[in-house]
Structures are given as structure tokens and as C-alpha cells.
C-alpha atoms as a PDB file:
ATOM      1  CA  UNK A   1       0.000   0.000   0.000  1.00  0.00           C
ATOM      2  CA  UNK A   2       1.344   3.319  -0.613  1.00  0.00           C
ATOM      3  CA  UNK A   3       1.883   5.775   2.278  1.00  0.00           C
ATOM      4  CA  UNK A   4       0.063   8.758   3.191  1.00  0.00           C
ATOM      5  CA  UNK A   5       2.097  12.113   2.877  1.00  0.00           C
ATOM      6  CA  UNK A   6       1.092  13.903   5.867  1.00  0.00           C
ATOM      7  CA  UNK A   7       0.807  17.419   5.440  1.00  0.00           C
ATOM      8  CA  UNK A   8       3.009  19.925   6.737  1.00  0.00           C
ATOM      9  CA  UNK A   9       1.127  21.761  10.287  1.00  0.00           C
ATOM     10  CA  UNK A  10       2.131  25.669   9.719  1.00  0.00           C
ATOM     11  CA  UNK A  11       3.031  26.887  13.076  1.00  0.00           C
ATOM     12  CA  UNK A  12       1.085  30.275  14.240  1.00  0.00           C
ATOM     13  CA  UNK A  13       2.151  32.414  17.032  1.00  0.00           C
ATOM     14  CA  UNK A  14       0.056  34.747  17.871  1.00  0.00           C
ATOM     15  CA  UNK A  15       0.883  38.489  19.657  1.00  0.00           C
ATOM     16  CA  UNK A  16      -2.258  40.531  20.023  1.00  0.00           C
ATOM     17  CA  UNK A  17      -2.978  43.024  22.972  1.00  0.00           C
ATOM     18  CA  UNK A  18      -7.067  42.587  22.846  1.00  0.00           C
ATOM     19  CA  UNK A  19      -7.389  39.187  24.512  1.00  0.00           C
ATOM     20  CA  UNK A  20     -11.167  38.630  22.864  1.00  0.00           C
ATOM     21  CA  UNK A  21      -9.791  39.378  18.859  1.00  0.00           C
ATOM     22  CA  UNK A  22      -6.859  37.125  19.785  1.00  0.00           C
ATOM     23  CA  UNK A  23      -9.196  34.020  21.434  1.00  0.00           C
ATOM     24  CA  UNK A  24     -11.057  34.268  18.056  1.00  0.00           C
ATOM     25  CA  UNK A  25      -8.252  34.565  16.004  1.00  0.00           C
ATOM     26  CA  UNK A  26      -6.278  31.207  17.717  1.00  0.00           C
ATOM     27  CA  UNK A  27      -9.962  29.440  17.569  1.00  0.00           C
ATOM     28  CA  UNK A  28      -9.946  30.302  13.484  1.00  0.00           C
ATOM     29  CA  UNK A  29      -6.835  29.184  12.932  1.00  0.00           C
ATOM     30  CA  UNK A  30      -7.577  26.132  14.683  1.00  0.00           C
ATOM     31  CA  UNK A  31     -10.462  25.034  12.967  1.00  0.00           C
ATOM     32  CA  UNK A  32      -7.985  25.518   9.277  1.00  0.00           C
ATOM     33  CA  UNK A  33      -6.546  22.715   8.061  1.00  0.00           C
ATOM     34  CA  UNK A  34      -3.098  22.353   8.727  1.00  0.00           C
ATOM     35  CA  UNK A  35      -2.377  25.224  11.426  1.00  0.00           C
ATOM     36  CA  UNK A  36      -2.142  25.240  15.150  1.00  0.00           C
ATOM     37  CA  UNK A  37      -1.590  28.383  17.286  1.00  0.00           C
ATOM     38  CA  UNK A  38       1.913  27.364  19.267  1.00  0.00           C
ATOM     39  CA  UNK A  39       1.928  30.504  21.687  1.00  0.00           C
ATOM     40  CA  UNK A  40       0.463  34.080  22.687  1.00  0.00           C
ATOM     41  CA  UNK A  41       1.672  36.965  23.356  1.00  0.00           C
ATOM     42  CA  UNK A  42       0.152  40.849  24.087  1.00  0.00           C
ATOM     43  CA  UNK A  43       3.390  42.755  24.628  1.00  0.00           C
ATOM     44  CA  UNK A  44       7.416  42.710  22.881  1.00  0.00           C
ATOM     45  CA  UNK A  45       8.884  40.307  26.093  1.00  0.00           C
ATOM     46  CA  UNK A  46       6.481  37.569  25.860  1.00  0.00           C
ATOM     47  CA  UNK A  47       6.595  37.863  22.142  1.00  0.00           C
ATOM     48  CA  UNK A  48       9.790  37.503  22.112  1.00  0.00           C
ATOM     49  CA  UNK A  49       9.962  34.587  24.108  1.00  0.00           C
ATOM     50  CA  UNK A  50       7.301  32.545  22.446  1.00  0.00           C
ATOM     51  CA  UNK A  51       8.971  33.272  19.202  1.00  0.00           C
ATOM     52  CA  UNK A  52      12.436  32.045  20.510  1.00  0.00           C
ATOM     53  CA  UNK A  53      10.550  28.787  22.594  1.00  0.00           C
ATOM     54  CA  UNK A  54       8.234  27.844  20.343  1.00  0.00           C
ATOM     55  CA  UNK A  55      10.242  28.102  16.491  1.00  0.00           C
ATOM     56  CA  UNK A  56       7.181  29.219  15.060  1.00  0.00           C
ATOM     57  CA  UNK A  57       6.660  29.086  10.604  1.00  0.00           C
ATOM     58  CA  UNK A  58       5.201  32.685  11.054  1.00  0.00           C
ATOM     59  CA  UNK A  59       4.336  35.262  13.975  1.00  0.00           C
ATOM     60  CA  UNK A  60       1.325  37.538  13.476  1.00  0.00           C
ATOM     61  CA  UNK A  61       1.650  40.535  14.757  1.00  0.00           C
ATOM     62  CA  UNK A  62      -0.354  43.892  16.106  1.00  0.00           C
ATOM     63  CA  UNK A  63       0.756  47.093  15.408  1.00  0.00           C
ATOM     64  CA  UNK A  64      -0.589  48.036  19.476  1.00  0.00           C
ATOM     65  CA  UNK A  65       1.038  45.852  21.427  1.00  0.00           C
ATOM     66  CA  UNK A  66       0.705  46.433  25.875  1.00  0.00           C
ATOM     67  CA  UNK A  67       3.159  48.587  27.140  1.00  0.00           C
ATOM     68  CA  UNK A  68       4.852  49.812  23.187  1.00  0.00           C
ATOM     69  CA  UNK A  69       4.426  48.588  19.496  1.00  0.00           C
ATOM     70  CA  UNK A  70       4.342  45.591  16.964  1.00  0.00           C
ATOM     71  CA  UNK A  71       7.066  47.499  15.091  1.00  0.00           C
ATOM     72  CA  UNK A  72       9.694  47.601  17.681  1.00  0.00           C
ATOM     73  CA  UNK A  73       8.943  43.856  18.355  1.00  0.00           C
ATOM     74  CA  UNK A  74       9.702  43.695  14.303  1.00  0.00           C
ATOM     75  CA  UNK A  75      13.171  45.341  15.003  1.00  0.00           C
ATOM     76  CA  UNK A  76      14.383  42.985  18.092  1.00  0.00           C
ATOM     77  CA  UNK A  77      13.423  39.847  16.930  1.00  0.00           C
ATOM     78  CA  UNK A  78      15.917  41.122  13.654  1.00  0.00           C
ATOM     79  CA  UNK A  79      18.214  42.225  16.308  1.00  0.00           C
ATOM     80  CA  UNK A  80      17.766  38.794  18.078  1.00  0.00           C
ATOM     81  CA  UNK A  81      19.038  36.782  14.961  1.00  0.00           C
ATOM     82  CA  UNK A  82      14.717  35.738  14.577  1.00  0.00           C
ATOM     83  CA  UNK A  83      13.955  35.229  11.082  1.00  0.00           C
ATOM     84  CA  UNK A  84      10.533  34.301  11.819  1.00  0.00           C
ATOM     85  CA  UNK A  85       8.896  35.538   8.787  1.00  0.00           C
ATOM     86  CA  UNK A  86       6.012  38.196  10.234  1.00  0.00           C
ATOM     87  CA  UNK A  87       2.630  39.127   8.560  1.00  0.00           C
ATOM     88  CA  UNK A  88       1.356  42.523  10.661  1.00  0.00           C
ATOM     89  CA  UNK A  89      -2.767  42.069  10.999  1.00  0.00           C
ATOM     90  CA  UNK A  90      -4.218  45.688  12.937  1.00  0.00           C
ATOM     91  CA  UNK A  91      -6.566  47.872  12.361  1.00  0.00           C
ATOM     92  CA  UNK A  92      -4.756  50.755  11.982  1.00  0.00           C
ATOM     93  CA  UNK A  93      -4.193  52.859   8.724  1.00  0.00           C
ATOM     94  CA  UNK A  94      -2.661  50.622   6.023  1.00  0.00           C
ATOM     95  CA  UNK A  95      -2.034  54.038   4.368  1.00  0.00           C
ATOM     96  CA  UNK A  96       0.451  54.613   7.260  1.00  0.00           C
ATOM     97  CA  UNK A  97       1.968  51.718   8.198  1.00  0.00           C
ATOM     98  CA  UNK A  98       2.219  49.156   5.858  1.00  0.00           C
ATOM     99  CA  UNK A  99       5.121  50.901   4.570  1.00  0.00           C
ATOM    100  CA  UNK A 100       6.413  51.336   7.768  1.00  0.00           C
ATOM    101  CA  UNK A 101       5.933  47.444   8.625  1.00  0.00           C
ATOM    102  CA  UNK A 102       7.840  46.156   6.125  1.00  0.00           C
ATOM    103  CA  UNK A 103      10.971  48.984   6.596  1.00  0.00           C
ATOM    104  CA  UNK A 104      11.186  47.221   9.729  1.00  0.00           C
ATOM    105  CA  UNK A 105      11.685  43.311   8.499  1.00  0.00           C
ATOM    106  CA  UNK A 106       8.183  42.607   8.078  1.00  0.00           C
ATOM    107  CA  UNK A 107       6.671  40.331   4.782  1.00  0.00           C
ATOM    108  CA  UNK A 108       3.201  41.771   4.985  1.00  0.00           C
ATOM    109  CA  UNK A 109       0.157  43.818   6.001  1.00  0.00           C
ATOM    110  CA  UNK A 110      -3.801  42.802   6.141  1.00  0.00           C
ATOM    111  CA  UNK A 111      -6.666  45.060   7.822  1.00  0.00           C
ATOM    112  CA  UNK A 112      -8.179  43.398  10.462  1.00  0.00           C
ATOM    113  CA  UNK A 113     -11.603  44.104   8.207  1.00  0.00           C
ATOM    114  CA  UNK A 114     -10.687  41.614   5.672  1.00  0.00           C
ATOM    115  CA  UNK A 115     -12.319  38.227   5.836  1.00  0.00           C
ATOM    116  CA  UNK A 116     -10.983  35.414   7.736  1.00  0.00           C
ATOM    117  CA  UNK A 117     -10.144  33.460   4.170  1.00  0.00           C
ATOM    118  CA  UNK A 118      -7.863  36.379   3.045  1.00  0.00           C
ATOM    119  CA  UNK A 119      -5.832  35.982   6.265  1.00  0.00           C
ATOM    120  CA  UNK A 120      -5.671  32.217   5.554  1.00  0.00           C
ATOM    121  CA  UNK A 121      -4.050  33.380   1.730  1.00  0.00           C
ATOM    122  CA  UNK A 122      -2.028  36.133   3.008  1.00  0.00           C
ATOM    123  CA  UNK A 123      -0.020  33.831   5.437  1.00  0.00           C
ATOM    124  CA  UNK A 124       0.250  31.037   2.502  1.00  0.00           C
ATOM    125  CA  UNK A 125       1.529  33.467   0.171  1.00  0.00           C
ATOM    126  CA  UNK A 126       4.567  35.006   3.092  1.00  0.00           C
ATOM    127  CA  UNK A 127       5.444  31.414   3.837  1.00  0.00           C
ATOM    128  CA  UNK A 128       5.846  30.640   0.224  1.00  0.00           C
ATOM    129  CA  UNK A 129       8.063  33.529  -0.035  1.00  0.00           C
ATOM    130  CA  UNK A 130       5.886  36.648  -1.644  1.00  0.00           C
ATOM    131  CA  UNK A 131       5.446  40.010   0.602  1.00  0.00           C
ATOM    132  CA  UNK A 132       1.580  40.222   1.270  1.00  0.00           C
ATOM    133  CA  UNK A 133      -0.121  43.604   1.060  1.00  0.00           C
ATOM    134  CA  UNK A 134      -4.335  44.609   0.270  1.00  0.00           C
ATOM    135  CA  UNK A 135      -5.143  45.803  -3.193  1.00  0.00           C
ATOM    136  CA  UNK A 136      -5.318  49.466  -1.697  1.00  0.00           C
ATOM    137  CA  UNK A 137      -2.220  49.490  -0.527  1.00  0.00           C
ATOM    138  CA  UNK A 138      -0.162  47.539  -3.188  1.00  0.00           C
ATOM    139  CA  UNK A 139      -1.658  50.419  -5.802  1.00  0.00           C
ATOM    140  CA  UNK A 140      -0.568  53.695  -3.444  1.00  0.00           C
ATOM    141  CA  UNK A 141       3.161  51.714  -3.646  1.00  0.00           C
ATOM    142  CA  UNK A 142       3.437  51.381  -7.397  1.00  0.00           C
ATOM    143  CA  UNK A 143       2.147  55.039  -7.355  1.00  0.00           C
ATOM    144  CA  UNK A 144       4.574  55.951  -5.062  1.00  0.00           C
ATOM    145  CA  UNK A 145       7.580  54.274  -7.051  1.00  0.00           C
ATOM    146  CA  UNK A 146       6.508  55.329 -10.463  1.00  0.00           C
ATOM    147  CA  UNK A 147       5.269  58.893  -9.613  1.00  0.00           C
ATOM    148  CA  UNK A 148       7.734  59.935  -6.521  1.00  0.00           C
ATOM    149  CA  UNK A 149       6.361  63.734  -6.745  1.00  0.00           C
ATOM    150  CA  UNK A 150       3.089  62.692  -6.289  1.00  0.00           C
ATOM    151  CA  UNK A 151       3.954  59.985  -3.459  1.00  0.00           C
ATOM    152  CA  UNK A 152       5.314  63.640  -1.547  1.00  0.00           C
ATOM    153  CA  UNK A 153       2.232  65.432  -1.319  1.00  0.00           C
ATOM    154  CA  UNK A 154       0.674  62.787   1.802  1.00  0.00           C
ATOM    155  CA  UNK A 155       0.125  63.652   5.020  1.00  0.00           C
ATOM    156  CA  UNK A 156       2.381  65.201   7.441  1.00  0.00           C
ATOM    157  CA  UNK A 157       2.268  62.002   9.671  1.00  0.00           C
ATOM    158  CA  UNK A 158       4.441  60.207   7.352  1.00  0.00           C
ATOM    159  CA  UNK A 159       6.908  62.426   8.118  1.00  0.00           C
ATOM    160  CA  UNK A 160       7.272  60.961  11.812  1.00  0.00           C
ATOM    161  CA  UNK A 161       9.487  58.417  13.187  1.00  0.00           C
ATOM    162  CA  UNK A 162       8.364  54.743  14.309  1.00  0.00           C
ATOM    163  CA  UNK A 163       9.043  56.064  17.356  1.00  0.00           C
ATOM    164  CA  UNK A 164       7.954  59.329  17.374  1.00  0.00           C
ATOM    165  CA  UNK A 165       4.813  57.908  15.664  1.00  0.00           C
ATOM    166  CA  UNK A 166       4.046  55.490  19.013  1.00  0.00           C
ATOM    167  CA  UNK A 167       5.020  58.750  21.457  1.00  0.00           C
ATOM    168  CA  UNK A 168       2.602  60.609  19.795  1.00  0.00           C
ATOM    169  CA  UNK A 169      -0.203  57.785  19.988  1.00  0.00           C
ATOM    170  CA  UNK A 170       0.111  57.708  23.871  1.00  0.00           C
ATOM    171  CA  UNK A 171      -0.069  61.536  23.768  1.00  0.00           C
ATOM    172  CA  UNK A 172      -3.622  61.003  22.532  1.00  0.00           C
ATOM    173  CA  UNK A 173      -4.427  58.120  24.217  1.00  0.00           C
ATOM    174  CA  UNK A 174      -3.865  60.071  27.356  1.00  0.00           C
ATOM    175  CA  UNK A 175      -0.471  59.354  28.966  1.00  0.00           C
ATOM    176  CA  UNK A 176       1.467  62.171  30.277  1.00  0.00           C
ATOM    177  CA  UNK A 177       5.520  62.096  29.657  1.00  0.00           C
ATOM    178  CA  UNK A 178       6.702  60.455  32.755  1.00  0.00           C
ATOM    179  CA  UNK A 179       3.973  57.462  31.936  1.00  0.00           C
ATOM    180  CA  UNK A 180       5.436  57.229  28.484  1.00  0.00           C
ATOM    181  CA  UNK A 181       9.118  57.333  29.159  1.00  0.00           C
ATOM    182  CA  UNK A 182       7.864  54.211  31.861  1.00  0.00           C
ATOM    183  CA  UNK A 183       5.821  52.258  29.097  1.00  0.00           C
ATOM    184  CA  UNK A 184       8.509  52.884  26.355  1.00  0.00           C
ATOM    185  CA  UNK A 185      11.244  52.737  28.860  1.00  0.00           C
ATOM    186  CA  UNK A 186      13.222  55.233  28.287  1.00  0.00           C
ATOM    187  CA  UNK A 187      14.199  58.428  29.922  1.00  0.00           C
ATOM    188  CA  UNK A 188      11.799  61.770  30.527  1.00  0.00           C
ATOM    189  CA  UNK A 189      14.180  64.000  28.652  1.00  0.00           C
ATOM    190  CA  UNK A 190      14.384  61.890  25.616  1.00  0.00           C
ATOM    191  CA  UNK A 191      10.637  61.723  25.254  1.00  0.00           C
ATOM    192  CA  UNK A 192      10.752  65.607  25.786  1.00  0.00           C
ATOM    193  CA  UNK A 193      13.011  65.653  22.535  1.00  0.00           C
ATOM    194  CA  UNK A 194      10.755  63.401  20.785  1.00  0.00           C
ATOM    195  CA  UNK A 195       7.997  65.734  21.241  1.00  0.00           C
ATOM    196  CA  UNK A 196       9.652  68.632  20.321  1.00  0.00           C
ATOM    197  CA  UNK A 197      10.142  67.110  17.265  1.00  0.00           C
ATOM    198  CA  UNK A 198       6.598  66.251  16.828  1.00  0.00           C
ATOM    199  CA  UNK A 199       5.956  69.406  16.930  1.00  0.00           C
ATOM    200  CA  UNK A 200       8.089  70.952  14.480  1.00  0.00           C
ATOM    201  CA  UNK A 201       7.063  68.264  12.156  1.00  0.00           C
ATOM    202  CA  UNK A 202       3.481  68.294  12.339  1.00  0.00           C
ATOM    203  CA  UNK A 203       3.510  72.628  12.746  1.00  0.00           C
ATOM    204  CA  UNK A 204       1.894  72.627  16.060  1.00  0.00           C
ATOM    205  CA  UNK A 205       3.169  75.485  17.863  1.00  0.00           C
ATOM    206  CA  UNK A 206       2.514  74.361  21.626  1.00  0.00           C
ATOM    207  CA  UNK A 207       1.620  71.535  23.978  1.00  0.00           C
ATOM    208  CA  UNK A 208      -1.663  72.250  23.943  1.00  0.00           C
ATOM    209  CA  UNK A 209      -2.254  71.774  20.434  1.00  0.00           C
ATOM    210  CA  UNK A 210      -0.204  68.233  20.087  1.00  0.00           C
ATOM    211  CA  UNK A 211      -2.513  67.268  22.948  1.00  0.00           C
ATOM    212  CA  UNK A 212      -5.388  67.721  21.176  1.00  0.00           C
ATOM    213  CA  UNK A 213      -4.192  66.663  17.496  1.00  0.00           C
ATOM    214  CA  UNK A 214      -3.026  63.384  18.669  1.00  0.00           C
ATOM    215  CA  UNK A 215      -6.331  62.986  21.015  1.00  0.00           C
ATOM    216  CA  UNK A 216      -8.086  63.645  17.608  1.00  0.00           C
ATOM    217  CA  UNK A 217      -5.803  61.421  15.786  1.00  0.00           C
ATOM    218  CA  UNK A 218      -6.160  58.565  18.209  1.00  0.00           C
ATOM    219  CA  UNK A 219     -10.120  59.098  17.961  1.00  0.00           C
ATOM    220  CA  UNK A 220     -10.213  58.666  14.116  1.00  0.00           C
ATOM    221  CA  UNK A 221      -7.819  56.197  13.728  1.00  0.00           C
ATOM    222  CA  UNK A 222      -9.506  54.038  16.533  1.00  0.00           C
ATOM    223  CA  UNK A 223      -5.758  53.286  18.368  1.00  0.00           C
END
């Protein structure tokens, strides 16, 4: 009799601050063929520790992670030696971060509003090698690369830093500096300097109006 190939089981871990979104993403996964969820995470340490413990095929990742951000997890798993390949599932703007996602060592981006069967295809198509990005944002790319003076006229938030990016996202989710510099561990005077810089970038002439742009920001963009 010949033998049965048994298929390959794709490794998922999983790091996700909202615990409910991540229960329902592990149950999804488990009722695919031919994946099982090997570990969770919700912040950068545990993520990182899963990732090392487990050996994972692929690590999906949240751009919000407790205590800092998906893309700083990105950059210390490269820094780690990880070459876990990562596909980035959030909610936030795909407009504004894809890009950013896969700067940082990522291989793709999907919406958290796209159905459960395009999650399914976007990790088949980073395991087999391809980067993974929505139709949206794979046409503001090829704009970008074949009209670069166009590609210049976006928003003023794309001219922020990863980091500066994240400080100014727990500006307007309501964290004053000395609870930032705790949650992004680092000093007071150094997130001082990164909102200085916020400022000048974004044309907001005091602290009172970077309060209330990123408190507006946060609000639209749901973070």
C-alpha cells in the first residue's frame, strides 16, 4: 500500500494586545486545516519569548502591542538573529503603516476588516516567499515608485518616526511624559526631545495643540 504524505502543520504564534480578537483569532486558525496556534503573546517580552521557545513558521503581529508597538517587536526579533517571517494584521491605517511594517523586516500587512479566508491566503503566500499587502495598498506603492512627486504630497504624519509615531499615539491616548518614558522605557528627557520634534514636524506650535491633534488622531484612527 502506498503511504500517506502527511501534510506539513504551519506553526502560528500569535501576539495581540485585545485578549477577545486574539481568542477568536487562535480558535480560526484552529479550525484551518493544517495550522495550530503554538503561543500568545500581548506585549514585545512575551513575544519575544514565544517566538524564541516555540520556532514558530510565522508570527502575526499587532501594530498596538501592551506597554509599546508591533514594530519595535519587528526590530528585536531582527536584532535577536529571529527570522521568523512576520505578517502585521491591525486595524490601523494601512495608508500609514504598511510601509512602515515592512521597513522594519516585516513580509506583509492585512486590515483586520478583511475576511478570515484572506488571512488564511495572506499567510500562505509570506510562507511561500511573496510580501503580502491589500489591493489598496499595493496600488498607493506602485504610485509611489513610479510617480515619486506625487507619493510627496501625503500627510504630514508620514513624516514621523516609528518612534515618534508610538510617542505621539500615547499623547492622545492620554499618557502624560513620565507614563510614556515608563511604558517605552526610556528616559523623561528623551521623550521631551521626541515631542519637540513632533511638533516641528506636524507645525503645532505648543503643547496644547499636540494634545489635542493626537487625542483627535487617536479618535479617528480608533488606536
Amino acid at each position: 500500500m502506498p503511504h500517506r504524505t502527511s501534510q506539513k502543520v504551519i506553526k502560528v504564534a500569535l501576539v495581540e494586545d485585545h485578549l477577545m480578537f486574539r481568542e477568536w483569532l487562535g480558535h480560526m486558525l484552529a479550525r484551518e486545516p493544517g495550522f495550530t496556534v503554538c503561543g500568545e503573546a500581548d506585549n514585545i517580552q512575551q513575544g519575544l519569548r514565544i517566538i524564541e521557545q516555540t520556532s514558530p513558521d510565522i508570527a502575526i503581529v499587532d501594530i498596538t502591542l501592551r506597554g509599546s508597538s508591533g514594530l519595535e517587536l519587528i526590530k528585536d526579533m531582527k536584532a535577536h538573529g529571529l527570522t521568523v517571517p512576520v505578517l502585521v494584521l491591525s486595524m490601523h491605517d494601512e495608508a500609514l503603516y504598511a510601509e512602515r511594517v515592512l521597513r522594519a523586516g516585516a513580509k506583509g500587512y492585512i486590515s483586520k476588516s478583511e475576511a478570515s479566508s484572506t488571512l488564511t491566503e495572506a499567510i500562505k503566500q509570506v510562507l511561500a516567499g511573496k510580501i503580502y499587502l491589500g489591493e489598496k495598498m499595493t496600488t498607493l506603492m506602485l504610485e509611489k515608485i513610479t510617480n515619486p512627486r506625487a507619493a510627496g504630497t501625503g500627510s504630514r504624519m508620514d513624516l514621523l518616526a516609528d518612534r515618534e509615531l508610538e510617542v505621539f499615539q500615547l499623547i492622545g491616548r492620554g499618557y502624560n511624559g513620565r507614563e510614556i518614558a515608563q511604558q517605552l522605557h526610556l528616559g523623561e528627557t528623551t521623550i521631551d526631545t521626541y515631542r519637540a520634534r513632533i511638533k516641528e514636524k506636524l507645525q503645532l506650535r505648543n503643547a496644547a495643540e499636540l494634545y489635542s491633534r493626537a487625542a483627535q488622531w487617536v479618535q479617528e484612527n480608533g488606536t
